[in-house]
PDB file of N, CA and C in Angstrom:
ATOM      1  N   UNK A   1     -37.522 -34.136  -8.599  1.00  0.00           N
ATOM      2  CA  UNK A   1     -36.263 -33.729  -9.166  1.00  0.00           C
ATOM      3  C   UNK A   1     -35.948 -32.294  -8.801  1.00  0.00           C
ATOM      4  N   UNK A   2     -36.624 -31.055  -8.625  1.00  0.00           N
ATOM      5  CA  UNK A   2     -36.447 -29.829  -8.471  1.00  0.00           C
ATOM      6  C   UNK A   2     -35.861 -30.034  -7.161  1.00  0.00           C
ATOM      7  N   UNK A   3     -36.472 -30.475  -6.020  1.00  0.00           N
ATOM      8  CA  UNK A   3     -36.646 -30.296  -4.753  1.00  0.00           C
ATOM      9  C   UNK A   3     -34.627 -31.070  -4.159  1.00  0.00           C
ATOM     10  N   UNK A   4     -34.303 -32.004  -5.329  1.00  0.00           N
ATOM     11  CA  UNK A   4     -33.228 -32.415  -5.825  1.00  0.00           C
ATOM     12  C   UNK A   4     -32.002 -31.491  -6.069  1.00  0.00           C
ATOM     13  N   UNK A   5     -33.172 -31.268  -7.351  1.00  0.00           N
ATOM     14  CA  UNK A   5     -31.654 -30.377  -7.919  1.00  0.00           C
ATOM     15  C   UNK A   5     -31.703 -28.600  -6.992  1.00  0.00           C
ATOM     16  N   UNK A   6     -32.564 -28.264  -6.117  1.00  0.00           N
ATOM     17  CA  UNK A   6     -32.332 -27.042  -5.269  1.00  0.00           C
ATOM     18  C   UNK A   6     -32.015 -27.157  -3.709  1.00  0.00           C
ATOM     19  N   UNK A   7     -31.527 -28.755  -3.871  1.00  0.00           N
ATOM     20  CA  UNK A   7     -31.176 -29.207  -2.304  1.00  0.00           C
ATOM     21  C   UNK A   7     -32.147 -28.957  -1.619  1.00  0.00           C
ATOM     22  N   UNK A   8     -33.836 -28.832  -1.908  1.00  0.00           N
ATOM     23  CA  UNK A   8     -34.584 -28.912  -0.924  1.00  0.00           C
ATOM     24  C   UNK A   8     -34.986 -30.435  -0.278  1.00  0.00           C
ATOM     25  N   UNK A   9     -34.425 -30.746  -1.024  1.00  0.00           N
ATOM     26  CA  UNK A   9     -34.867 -32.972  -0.229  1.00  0.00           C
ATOM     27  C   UNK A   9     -33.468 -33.495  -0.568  1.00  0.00           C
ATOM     28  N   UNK A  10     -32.985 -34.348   0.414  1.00  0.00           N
ATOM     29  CA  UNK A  10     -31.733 -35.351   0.251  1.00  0.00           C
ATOM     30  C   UNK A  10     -31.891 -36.427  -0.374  1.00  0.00           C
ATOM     31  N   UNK A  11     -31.336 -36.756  -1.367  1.00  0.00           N
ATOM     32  CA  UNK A  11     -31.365 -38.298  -1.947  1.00  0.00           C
ATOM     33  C   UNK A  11     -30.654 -38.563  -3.274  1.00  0.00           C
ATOM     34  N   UNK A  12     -31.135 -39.578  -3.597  1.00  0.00           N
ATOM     35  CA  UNK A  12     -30.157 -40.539  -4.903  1.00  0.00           C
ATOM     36  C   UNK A  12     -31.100 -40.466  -6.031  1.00  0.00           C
ATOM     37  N   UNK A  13     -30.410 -40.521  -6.890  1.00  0.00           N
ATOM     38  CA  UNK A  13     -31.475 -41.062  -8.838  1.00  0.00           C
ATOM     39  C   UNK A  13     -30.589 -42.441  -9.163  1.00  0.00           C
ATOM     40  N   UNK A  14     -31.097 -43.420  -8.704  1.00  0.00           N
ATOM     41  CA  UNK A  14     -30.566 -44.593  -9.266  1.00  0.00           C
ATOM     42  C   UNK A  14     -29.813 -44.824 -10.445  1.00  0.00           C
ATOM     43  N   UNK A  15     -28.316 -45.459 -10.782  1.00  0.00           N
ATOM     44  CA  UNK A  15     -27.735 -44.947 -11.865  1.00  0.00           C
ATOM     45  C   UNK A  15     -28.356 -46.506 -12.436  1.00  0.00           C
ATOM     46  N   UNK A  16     -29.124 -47.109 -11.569  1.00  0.00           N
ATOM     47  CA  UNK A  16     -28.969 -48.995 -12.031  1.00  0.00           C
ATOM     48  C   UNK A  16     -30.439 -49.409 -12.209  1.00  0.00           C
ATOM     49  N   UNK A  17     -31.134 -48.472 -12.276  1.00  0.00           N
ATOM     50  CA  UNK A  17     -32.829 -48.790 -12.499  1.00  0.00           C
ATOM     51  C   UNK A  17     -33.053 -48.440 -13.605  1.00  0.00           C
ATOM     52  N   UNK A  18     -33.269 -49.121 -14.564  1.00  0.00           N
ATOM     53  CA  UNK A  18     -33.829 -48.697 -15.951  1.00  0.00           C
ATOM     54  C   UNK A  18     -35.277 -49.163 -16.202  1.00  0.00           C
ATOM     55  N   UNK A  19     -35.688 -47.808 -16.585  1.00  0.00           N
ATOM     56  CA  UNK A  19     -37.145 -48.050 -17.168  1.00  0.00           C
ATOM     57  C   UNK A  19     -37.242 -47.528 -18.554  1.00  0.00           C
ATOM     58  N   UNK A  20     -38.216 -47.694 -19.087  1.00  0.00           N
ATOM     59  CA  UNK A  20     -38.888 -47.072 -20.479  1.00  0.00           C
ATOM     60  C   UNK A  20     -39.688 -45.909 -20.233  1.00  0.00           C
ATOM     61  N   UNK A  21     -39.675 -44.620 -19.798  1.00  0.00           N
ATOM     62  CA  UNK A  21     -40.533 -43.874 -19.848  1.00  0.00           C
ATOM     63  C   UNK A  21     -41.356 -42.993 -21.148  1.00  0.00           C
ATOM     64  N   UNK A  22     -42.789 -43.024 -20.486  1.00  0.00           N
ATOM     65  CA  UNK A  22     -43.511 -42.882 -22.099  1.00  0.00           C
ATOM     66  C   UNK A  22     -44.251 -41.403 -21.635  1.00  0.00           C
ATOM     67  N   UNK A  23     -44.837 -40.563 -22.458  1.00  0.00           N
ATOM     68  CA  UNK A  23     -44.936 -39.502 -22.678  1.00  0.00           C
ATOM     69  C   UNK A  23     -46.797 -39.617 -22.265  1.00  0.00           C
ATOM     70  N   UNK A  24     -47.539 -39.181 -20.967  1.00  0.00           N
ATOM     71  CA  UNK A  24     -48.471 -38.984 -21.341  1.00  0.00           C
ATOM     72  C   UNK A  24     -49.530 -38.952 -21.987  1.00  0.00           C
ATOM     73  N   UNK A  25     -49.179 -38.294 -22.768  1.00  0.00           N
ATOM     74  CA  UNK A  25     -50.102 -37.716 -24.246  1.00  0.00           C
ATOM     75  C   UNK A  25     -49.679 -38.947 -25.640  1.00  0.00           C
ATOM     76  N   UNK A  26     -48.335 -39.680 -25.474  1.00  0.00           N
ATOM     77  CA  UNK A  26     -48.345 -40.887 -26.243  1.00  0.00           C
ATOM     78  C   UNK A  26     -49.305 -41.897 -25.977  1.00  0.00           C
ATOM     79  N   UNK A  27     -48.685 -42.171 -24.339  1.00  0.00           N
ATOM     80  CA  UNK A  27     -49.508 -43.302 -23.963  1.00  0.00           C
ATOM     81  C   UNK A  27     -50.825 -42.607 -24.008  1.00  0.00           C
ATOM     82  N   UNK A  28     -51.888 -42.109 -24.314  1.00  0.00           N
ATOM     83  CA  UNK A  28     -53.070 -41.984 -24.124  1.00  0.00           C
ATOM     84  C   UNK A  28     -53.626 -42.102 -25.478  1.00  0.00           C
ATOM     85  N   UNK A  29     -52.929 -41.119 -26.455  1.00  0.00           N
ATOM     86  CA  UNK A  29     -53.331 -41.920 -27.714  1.00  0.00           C
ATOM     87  C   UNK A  29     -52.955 -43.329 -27.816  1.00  0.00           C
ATOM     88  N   UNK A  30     -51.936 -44.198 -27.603  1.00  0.00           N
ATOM     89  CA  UNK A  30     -51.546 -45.541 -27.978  1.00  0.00           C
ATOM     90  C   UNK A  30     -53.151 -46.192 -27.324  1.00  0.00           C
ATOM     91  N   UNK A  31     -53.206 -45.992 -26.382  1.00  0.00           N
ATOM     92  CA  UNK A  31     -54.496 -46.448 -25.379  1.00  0.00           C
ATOM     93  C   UNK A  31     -56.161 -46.076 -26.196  1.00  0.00           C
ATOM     94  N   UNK A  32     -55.956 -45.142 -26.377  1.00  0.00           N
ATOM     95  CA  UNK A  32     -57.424 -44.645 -27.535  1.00  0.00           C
ATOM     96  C   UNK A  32     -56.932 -45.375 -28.592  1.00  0.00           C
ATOM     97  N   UNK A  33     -56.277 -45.451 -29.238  1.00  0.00           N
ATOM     98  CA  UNK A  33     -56.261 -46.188 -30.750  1.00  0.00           C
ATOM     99  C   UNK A  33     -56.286 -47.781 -30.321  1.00  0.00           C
ATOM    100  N   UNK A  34     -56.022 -48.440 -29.561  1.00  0.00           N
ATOM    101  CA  UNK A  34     -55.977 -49.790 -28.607  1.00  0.00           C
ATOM    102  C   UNK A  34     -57.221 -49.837 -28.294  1.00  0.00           C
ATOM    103  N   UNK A  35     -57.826 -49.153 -27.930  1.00  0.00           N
ATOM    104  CA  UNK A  35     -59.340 -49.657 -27.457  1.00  0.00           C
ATOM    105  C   UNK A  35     -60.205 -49.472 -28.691  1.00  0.00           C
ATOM    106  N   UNK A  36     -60.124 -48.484 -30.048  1.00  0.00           N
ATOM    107  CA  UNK A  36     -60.788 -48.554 -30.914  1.00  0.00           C
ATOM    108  C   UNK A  36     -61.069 -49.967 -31.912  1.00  0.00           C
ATOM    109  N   UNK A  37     -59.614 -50.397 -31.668  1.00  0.00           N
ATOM    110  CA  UNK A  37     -59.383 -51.674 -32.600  1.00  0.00           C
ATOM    111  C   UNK A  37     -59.903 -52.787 -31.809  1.00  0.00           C
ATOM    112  N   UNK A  38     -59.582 -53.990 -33.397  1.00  0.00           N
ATOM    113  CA  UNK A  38     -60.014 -55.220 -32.664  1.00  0.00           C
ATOM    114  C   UNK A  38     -59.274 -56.135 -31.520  1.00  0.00           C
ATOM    115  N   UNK A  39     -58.006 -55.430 -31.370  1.00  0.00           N
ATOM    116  CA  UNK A  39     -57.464 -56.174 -30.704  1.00  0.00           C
ATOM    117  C   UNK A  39     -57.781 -56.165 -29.022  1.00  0.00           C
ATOM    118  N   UNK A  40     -57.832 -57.688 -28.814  1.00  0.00           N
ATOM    119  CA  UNK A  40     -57.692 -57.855 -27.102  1.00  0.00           C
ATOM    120  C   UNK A  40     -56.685 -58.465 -26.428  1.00  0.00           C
ATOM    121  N   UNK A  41     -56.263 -58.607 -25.101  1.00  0.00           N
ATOM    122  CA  UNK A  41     -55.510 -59.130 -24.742  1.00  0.00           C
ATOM    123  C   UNK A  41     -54.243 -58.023 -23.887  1.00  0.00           C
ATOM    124  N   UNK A  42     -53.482 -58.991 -23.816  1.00  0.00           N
ATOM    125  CA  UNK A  42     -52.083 -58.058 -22.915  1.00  0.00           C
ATOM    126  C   UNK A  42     -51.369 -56.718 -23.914  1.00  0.00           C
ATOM    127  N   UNK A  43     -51.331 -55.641 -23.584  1.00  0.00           N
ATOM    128  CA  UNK A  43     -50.641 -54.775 -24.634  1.00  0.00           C
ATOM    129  C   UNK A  43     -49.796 -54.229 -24.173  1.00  0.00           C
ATOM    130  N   UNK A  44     -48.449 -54.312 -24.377  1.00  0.00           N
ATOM    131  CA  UNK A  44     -47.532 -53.098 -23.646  1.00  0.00           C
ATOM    132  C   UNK A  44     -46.523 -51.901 -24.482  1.00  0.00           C
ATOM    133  N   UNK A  45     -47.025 -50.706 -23.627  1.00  0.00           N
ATOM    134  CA  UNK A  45     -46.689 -49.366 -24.227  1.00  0.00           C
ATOM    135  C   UNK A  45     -45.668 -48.872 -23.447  1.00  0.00           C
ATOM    136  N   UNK A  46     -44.543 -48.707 -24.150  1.00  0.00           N
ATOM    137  CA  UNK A  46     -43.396 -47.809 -23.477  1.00  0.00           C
ATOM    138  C   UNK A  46     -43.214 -47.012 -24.078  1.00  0.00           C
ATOM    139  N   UNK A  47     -42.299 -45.796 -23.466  1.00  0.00           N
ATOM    140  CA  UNK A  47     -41.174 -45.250 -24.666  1.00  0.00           C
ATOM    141  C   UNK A  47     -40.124 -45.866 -25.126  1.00  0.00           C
ATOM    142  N   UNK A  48     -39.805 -45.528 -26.384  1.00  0.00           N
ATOM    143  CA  UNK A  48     -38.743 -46.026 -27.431  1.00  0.00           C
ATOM    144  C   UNK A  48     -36.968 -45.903 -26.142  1.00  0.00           C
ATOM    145  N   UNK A  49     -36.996 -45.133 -25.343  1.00  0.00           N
ATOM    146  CA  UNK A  49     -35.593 -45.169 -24.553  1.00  0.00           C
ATOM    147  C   UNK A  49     -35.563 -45.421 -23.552  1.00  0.00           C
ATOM    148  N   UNK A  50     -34.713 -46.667 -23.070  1.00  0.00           N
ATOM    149  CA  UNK A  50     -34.054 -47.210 -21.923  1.00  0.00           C
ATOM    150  C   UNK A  50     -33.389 -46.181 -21.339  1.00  0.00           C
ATOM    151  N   UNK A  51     -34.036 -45.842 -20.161  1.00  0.00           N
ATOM    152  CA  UNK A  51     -33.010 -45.059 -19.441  1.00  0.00           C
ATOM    153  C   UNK A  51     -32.972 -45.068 -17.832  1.00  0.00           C
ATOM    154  N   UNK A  52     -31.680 -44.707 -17.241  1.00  0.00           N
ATOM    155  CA  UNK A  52     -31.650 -44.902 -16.326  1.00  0.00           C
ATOM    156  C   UNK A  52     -32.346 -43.814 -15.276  1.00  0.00           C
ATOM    157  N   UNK A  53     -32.968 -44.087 -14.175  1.00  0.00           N
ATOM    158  CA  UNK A  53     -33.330 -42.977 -13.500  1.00  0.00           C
ATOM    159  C   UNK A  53     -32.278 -41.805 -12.951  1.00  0.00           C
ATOM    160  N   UNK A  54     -31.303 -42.126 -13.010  1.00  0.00           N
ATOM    161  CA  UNK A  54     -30.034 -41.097 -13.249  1.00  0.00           C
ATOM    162  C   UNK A  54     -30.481 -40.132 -14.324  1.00  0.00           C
ATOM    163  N   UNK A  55     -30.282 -40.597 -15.464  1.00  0.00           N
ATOM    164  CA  UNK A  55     -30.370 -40.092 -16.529  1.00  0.00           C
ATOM    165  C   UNK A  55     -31.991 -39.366 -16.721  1.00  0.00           C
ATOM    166  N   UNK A  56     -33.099 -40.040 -16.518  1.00  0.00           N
ATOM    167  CA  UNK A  56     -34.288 -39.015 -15.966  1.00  0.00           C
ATOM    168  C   UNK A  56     -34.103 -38.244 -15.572  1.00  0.00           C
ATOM    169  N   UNK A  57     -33.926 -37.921 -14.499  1.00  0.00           N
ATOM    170  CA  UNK A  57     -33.371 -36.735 -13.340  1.00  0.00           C
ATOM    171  C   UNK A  57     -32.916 -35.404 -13.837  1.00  0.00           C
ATOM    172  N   UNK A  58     -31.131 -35.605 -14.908  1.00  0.00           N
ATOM    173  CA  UNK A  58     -30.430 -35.437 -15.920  1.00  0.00           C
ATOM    174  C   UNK A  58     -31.440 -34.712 -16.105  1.00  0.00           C
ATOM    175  N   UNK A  59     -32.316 -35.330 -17.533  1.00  0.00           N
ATOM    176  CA  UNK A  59     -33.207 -34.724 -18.283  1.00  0.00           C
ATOM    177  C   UNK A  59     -34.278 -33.989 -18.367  1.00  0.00           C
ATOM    178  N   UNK A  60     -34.741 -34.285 -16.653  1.00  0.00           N
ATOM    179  CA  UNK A  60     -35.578 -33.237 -16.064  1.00  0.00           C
ATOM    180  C   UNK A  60     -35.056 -31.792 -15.773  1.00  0.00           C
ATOM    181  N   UNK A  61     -33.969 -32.185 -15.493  1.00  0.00           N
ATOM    182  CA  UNK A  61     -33.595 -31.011 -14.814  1.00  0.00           C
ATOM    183  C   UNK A  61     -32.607 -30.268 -16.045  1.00  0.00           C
ATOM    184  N   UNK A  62     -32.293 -30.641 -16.967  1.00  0.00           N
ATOM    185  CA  UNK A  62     -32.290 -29.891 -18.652  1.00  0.00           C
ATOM    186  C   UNK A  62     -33.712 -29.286 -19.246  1.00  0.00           C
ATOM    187  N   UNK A  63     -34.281 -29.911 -18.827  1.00  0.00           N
ATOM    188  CA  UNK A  63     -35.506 -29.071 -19.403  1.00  0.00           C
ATOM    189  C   UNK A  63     -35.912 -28.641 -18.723  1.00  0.00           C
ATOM    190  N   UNK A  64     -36.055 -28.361 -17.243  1.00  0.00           N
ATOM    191  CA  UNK A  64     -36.398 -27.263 -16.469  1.00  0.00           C
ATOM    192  C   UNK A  64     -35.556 -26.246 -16.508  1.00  0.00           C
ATOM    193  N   UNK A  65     -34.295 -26.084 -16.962  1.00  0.00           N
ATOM    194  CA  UNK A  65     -33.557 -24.875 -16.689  1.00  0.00           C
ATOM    195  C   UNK A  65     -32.850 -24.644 -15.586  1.00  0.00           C
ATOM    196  N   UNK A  66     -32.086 -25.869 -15.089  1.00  0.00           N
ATOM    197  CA  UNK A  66     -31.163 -26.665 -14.403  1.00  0.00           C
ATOM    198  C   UNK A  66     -29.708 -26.516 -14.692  1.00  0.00           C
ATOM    199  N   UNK A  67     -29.989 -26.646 -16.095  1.00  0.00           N
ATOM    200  CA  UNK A  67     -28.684 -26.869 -16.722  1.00  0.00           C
ATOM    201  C   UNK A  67     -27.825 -28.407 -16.358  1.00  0.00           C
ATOM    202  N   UNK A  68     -26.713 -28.588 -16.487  1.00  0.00           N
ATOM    203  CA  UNK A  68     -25.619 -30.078 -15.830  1.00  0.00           C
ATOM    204  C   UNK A  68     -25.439 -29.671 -14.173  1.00  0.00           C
ATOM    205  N   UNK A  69     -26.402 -30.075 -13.557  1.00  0.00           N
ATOM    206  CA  UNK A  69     -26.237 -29.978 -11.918  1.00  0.00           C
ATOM    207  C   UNK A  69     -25.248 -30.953 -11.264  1.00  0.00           C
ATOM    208  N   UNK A  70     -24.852 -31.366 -10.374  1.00  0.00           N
ATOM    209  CA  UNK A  70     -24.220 -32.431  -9.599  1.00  0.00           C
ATOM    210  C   UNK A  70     -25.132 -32.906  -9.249  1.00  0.00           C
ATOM    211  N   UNK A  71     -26.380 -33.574 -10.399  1.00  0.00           N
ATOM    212  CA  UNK A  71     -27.480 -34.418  -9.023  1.00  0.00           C
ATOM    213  C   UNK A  71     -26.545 -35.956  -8.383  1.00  0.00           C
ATOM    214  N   UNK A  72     -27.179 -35.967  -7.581  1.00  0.00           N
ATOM    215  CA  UNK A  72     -27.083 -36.639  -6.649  1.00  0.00           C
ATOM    216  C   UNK A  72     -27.224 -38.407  -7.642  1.00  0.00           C
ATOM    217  N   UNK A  73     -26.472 -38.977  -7.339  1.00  0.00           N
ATOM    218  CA  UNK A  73     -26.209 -40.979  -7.737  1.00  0.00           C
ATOM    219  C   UNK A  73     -25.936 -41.730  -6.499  1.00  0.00           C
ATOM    220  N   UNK A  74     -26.914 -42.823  -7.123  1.00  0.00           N
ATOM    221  CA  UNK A  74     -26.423 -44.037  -6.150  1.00  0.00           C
ATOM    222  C   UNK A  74     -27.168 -45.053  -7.265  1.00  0.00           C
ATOM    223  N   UNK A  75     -26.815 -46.122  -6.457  1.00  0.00           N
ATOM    224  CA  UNK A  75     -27.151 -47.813  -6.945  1.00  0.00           C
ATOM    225  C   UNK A  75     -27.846 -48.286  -5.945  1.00  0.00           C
ATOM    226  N   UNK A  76     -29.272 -48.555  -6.872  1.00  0.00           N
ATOM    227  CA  UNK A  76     -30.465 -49.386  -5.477  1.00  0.00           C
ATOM    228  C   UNK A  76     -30.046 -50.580  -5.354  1.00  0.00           C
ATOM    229  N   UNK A  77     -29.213 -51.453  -5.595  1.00  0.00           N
ATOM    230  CA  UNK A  77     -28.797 -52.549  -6.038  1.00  0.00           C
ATOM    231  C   UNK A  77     -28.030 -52.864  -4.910  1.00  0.00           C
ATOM    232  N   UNK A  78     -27.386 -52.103  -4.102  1.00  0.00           N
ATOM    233  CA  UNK A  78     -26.684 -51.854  -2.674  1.00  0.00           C
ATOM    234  C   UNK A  78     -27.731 -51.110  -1.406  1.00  0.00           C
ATOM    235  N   UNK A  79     -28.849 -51.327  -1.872  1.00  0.00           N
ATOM    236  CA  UNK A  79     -29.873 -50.801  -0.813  1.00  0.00           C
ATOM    237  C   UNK A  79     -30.952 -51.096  -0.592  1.00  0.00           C
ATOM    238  N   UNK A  80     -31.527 -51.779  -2.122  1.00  0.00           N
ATOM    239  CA  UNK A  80     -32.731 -52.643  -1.451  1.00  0.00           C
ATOM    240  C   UNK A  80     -32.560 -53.527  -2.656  1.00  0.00           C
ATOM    241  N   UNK A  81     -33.443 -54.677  -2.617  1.00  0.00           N
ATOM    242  CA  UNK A  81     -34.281 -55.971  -3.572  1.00  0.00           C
ATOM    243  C   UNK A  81     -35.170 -55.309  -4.436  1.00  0.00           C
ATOM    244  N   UNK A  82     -35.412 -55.725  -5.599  1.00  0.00           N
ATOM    245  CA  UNK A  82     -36.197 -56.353  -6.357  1.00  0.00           C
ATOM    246  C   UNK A  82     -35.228 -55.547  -8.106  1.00  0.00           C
ATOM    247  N   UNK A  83     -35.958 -55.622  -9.097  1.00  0.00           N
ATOM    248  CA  UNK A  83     -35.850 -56.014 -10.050  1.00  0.00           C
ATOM    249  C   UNK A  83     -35.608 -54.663 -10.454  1.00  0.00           C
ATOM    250  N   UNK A  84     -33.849 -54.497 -11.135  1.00  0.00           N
ATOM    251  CA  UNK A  84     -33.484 -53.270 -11.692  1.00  0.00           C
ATOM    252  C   UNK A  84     -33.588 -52.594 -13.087  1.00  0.00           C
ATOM    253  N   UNK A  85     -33.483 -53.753 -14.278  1.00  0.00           N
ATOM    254  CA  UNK A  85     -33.913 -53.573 -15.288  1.00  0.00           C
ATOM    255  C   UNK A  85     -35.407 -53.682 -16.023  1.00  0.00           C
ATOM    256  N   UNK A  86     -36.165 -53.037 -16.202  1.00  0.00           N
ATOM    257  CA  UNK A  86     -37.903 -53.673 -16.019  1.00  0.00           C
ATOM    258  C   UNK A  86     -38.005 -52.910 -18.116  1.00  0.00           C
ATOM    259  N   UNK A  87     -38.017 -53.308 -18.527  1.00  0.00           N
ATOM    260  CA  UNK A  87     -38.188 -52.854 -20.386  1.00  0.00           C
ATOM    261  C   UNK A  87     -38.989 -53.818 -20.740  1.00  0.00           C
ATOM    262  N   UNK A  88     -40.111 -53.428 -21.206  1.00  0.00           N
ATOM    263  CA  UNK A  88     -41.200 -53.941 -21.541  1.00  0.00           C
ATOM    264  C   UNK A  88     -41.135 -54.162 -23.131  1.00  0.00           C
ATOM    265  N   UNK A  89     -41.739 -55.344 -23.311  1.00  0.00           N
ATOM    266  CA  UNK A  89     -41.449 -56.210 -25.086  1.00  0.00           C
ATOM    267  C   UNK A  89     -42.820 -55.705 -25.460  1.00  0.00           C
ATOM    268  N   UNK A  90     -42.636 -54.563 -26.198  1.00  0.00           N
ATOM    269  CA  UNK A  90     -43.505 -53.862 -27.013  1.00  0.00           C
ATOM    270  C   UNK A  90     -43.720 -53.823 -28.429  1.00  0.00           C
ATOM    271  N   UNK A  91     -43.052 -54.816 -29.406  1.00  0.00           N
ATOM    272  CA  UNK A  91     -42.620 -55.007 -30.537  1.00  0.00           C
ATOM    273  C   UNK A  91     -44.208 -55.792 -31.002  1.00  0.00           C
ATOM    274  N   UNK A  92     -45.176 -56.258 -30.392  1.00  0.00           N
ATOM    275  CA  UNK A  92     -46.361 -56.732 -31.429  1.00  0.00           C
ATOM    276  C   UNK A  92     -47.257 -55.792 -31.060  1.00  0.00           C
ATOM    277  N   UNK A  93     -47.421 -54.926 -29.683  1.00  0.00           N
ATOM    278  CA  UNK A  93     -47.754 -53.184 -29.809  1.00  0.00           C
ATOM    279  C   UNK A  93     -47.691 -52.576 -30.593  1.00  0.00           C
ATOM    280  N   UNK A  94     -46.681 -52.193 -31.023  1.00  0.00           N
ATOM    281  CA  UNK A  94     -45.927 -51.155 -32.039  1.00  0.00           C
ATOM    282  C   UNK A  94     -46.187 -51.545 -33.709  1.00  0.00           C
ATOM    283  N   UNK A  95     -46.355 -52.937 -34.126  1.00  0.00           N
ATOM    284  CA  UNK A  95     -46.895 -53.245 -35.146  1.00  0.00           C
ATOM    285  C   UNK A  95     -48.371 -52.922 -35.428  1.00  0.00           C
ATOM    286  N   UNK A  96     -49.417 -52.942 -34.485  1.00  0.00           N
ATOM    287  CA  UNK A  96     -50.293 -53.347 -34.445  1.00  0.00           C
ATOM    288  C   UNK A  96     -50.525 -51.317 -34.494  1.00  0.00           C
ATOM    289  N   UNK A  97     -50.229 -50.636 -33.855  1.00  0.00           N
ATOM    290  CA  UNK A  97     -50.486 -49.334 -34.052  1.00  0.00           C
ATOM    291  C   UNK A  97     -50.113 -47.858 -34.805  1.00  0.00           C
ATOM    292  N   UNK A  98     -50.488 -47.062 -35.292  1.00  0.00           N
ATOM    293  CA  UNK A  98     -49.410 -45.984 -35.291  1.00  0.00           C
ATOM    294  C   UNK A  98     -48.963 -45.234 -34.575  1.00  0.00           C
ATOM    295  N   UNK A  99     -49.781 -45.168 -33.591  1.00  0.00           N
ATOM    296  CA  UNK A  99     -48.715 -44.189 -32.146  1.00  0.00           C
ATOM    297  C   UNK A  99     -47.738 -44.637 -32.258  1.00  0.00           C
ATOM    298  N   UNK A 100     -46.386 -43.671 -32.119  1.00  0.00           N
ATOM    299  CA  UNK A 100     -45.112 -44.203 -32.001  1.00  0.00           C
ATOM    300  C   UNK A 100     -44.867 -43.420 -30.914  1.00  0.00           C
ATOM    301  N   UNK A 101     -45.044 -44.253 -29.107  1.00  0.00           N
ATOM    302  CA  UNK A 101     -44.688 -43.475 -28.568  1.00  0.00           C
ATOM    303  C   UNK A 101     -43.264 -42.973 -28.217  1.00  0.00           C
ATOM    304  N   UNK A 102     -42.758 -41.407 -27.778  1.00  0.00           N
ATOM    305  CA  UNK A 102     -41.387 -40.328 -28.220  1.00  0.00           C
ATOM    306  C   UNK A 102     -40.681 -41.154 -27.034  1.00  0.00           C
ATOM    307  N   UNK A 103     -39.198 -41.462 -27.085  1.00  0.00           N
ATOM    308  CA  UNK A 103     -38.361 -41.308 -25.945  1.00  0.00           C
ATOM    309  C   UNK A 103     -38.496 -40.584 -25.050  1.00  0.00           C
ATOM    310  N   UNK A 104     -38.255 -40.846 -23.540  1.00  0.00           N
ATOM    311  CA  UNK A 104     -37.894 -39.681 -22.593  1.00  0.00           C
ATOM    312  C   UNK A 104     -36.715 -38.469 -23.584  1.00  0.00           C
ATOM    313  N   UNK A 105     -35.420 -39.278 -24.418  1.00  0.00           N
ATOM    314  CA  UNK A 105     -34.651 -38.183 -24.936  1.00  0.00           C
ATOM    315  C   UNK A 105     -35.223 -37.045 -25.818  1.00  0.00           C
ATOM    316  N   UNK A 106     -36.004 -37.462 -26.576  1.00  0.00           N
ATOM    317  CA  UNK A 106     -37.100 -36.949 -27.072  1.00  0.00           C
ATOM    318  C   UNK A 106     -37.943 -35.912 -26.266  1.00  0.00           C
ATOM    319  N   UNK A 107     -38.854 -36.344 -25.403  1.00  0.00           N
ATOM    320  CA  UNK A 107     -39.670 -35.641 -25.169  1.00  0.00           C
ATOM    321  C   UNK A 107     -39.257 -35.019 -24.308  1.00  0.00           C
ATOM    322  N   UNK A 108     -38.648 -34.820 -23.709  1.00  0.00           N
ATOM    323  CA  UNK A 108     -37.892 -34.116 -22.211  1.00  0.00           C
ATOM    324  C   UNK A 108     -36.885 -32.984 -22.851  1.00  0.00           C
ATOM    325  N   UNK A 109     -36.630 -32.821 -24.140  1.00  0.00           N
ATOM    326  CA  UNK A 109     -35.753 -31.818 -24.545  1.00  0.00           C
ATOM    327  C   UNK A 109     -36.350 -30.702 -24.163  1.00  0.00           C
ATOM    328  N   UNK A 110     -35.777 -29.393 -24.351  1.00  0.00           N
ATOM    329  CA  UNK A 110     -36.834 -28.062 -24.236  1.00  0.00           C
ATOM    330  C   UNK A 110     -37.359 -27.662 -25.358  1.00  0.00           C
ATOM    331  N   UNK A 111     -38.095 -26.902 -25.228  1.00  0.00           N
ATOM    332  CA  UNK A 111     -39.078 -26.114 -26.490  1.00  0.00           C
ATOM    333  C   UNK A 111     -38.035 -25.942 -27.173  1.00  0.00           C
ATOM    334  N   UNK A 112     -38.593 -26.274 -28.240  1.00  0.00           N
ATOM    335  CA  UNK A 112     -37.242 -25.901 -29.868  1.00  0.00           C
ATOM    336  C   UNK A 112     -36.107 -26.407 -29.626  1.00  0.00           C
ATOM    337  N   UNK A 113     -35.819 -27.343 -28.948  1.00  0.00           N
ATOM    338  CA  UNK A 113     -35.101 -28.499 -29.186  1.00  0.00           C
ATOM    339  C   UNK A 113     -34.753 -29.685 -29.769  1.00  0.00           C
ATOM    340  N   UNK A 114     -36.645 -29.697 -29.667  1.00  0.00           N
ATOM    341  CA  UNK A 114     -36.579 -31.166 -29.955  1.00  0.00           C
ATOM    342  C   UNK A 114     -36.088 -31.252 -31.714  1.00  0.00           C
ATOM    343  N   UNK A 115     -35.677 -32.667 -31.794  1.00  0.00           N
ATOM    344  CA  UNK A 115     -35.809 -33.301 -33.255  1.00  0.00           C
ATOM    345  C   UNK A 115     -36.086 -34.495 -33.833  1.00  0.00           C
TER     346      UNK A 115
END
C-alpha cells in the first residue's frame, strides 16, 4: 500500500474482492484459546468486517498518515477468474470462544482513535 499510495509501484486495490481481515494478535489468541479447549475439527477465524480490498488500502493508508489519497481502483472481475467474495461462517467459532476477533475498521484506526 505505501509503495501505492507514494507512486512507487503501479496498480489497482480491487473494489470487488472482499475478505474478512483479522488482526494478528486476535487471530493468535483465538488460535491459543482453540487449541487449549476441547474442541476439534474445522474452525474458522475472521474479522468481524467485510471489506473490500479497496477499502483495506483506504485504511492502511489512514493509519499510516496518508490521509484520503486517490489510491488507485479496479475490478478483478474484468481481469482474472476465481472467487471474489470469500467470508468465512464463523458463527459456531465465535460461540465456542471469547476472543472476539476486532474489524479491519477497528483495528486499522490510528492510535487514539480507536473505539
Amino acid at each position: 500500500m505505501r509503495s501505492l499510495a507514494t507512486g512507487g509501484e503501479r496498480g489497482v486495490l480491487f473494489t470487488d474482492v472482499v475478505r474478512c481481515p483479522v488482526h494478528v494478535a486476535d487471530l493468535a489468541a483465538a488460535l491459543l484459546e482453540l487449541g487449549a479447549s476441547e474442541y476439534r475439527g474445522v474452525h474458522h477465524v475472521a474479522g468481524a468486517d467485510a471489506v473490500s480490498r479497496y477499502e483495506l488500502g483506504v485504511l492502511i493508508a489512514r493509519r499510516d498518515g496518508f490521509g484520503d489519497l486517490d489510491v488507485p481502483a479496479g475490478r478483478r472481475a474484468d481481469n482474472a477468474p476465481g472467487p471474489l467474495d470469500v467470508r468465512l461462517d464463523c458463527a459456531m467459532t465465535q460461540r465456542r470462544l471469547r476472543t472476539r476477533p476486532r474489524g479491519a475498521r477497528r483495528f486499522l484506526t490510528r492510535r487514539g482513535e480507536e473505539g
